[in-house]
Structure formats: structure tokens, C-alpha cells
N, C-alpha and C. Protein backbone atom coordinates (compact mmCIF):
# COMPACT_ATOMS: atom_id res chain seq x y z
N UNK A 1 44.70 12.32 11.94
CA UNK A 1 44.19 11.57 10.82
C UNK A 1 42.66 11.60 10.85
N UNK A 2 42.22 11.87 9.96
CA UNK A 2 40.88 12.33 9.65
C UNK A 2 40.52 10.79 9.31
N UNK A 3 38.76 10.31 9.87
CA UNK A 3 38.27 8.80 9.81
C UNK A 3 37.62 8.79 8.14
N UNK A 4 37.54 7.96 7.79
CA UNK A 4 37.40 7.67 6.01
C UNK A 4 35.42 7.47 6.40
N UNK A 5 34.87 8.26 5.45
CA UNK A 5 33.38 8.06 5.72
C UNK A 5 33.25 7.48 3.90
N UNK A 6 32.45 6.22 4.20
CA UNK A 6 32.78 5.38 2.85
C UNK A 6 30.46 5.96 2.92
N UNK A 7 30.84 5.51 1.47
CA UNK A 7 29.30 6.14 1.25
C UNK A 7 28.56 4.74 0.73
N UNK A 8 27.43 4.12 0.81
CA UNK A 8 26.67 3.09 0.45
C UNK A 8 25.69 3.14 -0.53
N UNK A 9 25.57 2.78 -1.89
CA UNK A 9 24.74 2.78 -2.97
C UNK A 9 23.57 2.81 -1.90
N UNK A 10 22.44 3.08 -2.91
CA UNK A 10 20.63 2.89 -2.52
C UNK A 10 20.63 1.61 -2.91
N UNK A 11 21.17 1.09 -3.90
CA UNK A 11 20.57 -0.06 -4.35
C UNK A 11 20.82 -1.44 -3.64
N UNK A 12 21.62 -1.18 -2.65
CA UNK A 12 22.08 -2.07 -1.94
C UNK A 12 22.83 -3.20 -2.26
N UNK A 13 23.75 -2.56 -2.64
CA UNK A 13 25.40 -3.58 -3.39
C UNK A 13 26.37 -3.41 -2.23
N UNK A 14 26.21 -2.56 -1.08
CA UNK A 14 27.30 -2.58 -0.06
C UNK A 14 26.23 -3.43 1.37
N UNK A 15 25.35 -3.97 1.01
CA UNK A 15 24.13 -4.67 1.74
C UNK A 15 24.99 -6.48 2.07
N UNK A 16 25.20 -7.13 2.75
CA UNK A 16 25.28 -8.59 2.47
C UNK A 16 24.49 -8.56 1.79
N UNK A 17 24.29 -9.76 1.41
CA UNK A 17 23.47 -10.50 0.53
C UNK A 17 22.12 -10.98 1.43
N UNK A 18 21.93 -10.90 2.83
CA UNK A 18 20.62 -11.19 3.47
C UNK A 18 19.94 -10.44 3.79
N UNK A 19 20.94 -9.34 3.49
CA UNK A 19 20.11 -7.40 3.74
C UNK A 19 19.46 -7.20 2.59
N UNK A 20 19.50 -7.62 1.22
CA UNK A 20 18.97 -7.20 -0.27
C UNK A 20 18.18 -7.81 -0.14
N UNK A 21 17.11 -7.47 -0.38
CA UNK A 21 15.67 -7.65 -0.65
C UNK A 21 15.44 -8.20 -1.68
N UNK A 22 14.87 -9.75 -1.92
CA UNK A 22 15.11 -10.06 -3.11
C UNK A 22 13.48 -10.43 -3.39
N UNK A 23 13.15 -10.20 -4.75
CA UNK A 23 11.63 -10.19 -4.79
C UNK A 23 10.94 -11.59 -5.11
N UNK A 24 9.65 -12.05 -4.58
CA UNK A 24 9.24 -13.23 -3.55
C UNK A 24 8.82 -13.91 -5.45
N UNK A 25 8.69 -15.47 -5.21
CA UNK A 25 8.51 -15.99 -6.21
C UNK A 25 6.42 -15.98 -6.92
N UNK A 26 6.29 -15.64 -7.95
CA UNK A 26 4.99 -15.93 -8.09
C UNK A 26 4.07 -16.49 -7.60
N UNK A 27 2.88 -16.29 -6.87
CA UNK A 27 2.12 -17.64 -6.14
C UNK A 27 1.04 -17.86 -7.48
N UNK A 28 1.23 -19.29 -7.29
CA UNK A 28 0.71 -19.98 -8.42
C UNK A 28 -0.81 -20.27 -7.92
N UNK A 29 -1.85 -20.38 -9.12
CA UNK A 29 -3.24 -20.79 -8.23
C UNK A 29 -3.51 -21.98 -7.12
N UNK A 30 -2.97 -22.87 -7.47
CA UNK A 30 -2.70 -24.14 -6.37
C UNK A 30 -2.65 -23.97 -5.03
N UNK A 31 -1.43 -22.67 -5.14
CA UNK A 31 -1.23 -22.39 -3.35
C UNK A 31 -2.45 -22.00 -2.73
N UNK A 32 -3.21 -21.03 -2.83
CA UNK A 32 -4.38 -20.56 -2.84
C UNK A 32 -5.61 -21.61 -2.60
N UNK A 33 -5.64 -23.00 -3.00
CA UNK A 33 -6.62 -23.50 -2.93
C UNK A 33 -6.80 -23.92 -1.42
N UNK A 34 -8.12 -24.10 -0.97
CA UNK A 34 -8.00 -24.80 0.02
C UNK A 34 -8.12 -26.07 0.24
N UNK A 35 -7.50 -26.84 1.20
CA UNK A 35 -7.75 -28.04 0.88
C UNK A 35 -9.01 -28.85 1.22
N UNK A 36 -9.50 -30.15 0.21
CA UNK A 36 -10.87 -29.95 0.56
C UNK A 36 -11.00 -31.63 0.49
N UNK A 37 -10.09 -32.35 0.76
CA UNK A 37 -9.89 -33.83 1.23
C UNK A 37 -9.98 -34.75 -0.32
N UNK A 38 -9.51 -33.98 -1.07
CA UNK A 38 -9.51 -34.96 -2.57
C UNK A 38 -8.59 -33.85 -3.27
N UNK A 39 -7.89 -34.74 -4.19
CA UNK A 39 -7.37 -33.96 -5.52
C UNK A 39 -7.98 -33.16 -6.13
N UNK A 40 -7.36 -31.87 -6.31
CA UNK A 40 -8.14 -31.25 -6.96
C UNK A 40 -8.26 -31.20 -8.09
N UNK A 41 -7.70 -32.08 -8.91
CA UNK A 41 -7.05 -32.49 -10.37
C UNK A 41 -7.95 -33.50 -10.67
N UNK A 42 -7.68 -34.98 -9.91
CA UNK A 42 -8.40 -35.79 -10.61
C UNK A 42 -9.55 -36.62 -9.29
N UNK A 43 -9.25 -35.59 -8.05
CA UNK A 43 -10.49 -36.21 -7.11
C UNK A 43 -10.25 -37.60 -6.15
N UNK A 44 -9.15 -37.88 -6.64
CA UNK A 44 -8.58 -39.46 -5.46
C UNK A 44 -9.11 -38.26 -4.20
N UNK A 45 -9.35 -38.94 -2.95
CA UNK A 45 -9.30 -38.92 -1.89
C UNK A 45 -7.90 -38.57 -1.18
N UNK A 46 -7.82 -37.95 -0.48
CA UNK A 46 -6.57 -37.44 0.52
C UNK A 46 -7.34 -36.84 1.60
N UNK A 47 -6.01 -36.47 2.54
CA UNK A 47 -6.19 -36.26 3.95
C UNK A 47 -6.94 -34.62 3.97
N UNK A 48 -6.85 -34.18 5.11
CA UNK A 48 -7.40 -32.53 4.76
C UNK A 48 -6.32 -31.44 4.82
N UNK A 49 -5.21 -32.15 4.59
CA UNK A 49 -3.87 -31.08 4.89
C UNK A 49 -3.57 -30.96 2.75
N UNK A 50 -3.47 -32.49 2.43
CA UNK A 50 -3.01 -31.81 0.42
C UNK A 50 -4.24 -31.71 -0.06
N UNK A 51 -3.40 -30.75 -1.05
CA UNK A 51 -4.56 -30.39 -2.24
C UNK A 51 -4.58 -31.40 -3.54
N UNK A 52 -3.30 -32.02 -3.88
CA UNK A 52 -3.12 -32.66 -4.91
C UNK A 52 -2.24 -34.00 -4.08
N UNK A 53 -3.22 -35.07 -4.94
CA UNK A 53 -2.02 -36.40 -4.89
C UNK A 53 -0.98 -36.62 -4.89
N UNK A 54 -0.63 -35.70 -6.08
CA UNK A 54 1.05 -36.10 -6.57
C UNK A 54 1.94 -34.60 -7.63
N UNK A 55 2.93 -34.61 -7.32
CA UNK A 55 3.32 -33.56 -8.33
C UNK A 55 2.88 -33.64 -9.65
N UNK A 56 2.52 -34.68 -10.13
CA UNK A 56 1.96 -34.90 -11.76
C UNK A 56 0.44 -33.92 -11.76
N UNK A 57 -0.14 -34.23 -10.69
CA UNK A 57 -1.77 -33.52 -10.92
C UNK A 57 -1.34 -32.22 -10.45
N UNK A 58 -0.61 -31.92 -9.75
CA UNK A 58 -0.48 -30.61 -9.25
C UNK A 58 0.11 -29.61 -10.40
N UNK A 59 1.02 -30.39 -11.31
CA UNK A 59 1.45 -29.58 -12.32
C UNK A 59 0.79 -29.59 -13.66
N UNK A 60 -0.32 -30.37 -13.67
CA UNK A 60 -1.09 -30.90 -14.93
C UNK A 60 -2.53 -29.54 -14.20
N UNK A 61 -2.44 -29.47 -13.18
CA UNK A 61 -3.35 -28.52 -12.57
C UNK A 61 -3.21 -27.10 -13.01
N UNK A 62 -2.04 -26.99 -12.75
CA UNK A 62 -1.26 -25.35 -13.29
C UNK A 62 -1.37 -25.25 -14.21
N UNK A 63 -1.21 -25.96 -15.64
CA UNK A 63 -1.30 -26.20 -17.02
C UNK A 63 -2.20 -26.13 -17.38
N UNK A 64 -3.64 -26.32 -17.09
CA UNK A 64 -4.64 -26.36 -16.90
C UNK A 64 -5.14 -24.63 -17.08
N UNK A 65 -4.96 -24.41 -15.90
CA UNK A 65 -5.33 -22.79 -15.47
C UNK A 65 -4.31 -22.09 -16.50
N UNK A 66 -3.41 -22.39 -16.85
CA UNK A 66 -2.89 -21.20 -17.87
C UNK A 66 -3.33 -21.25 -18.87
N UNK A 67 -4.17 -22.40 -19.52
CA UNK A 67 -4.55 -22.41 -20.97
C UNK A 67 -6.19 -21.86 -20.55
N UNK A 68 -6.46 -21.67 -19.65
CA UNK A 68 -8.10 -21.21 -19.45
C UNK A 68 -8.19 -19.61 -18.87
N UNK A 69 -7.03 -19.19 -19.14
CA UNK A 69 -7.29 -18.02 -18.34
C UNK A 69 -8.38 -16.50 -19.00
């Protein structure tokens, strides 16, 4: 009995699903900023690890940069 040689797309459909390469999400300008001990939105004070207060300035931030681009 001759062994069965099964053949594998390129595109990787015979891949699990942790072998497919799946392509990385947009980095938005925010990520990029550094942090610089205040909001960068509206300037409250914070520690030196966030960039933004709260998800409201952080996404009022993004909104921001897309209408100015």
C-alpha cells in the first residue's frame, strides 16, 4: 500500500488557525504618543505611564486627528 501524500494550499487553509498569519490591527496616532504626565486631550494631570485620562479624551483625540489630517 502506497502512503497518501495530501498536498497543502499556499494560502494556508490546511494551517490551524494559529499558523495563519493574520494581519495586525491599524496603530492609531495615540499609541505613538509619548507619555508626558497630562492628557493629551484636555491636559488634567496623570501619572507618567497614560497618555489620556479617560477613553472619552482618548477617542475625542482620534477624532480630532482624522478631521485635521
Amino acid at each position: 500500500m502506497d502512503p497518501i501524500q495530501e498536498s497543502i494550499p499556499e494560502d494556508g487553509a490546511g494551517r490551524p488557525p494559529s499558523a495563519v498569519a493574520t494581519p495586525a490591527p491599524p496603530v492609531r496616532a495615540r499609541h505613538m504618543l509619548p507619555p508626558k504626565g497630562a492628557c493629551w486631550y484636555c491636559e488634567k494631570p496623570l501619572d507618567n505611564v497614560r497618555r489620556f485620562c479617560d477613553k472619552e479624551c482618548a477617542d475625542a483625540f482620534d477624532e480630532e486627528k482624522e478631521y485635521t489630517r
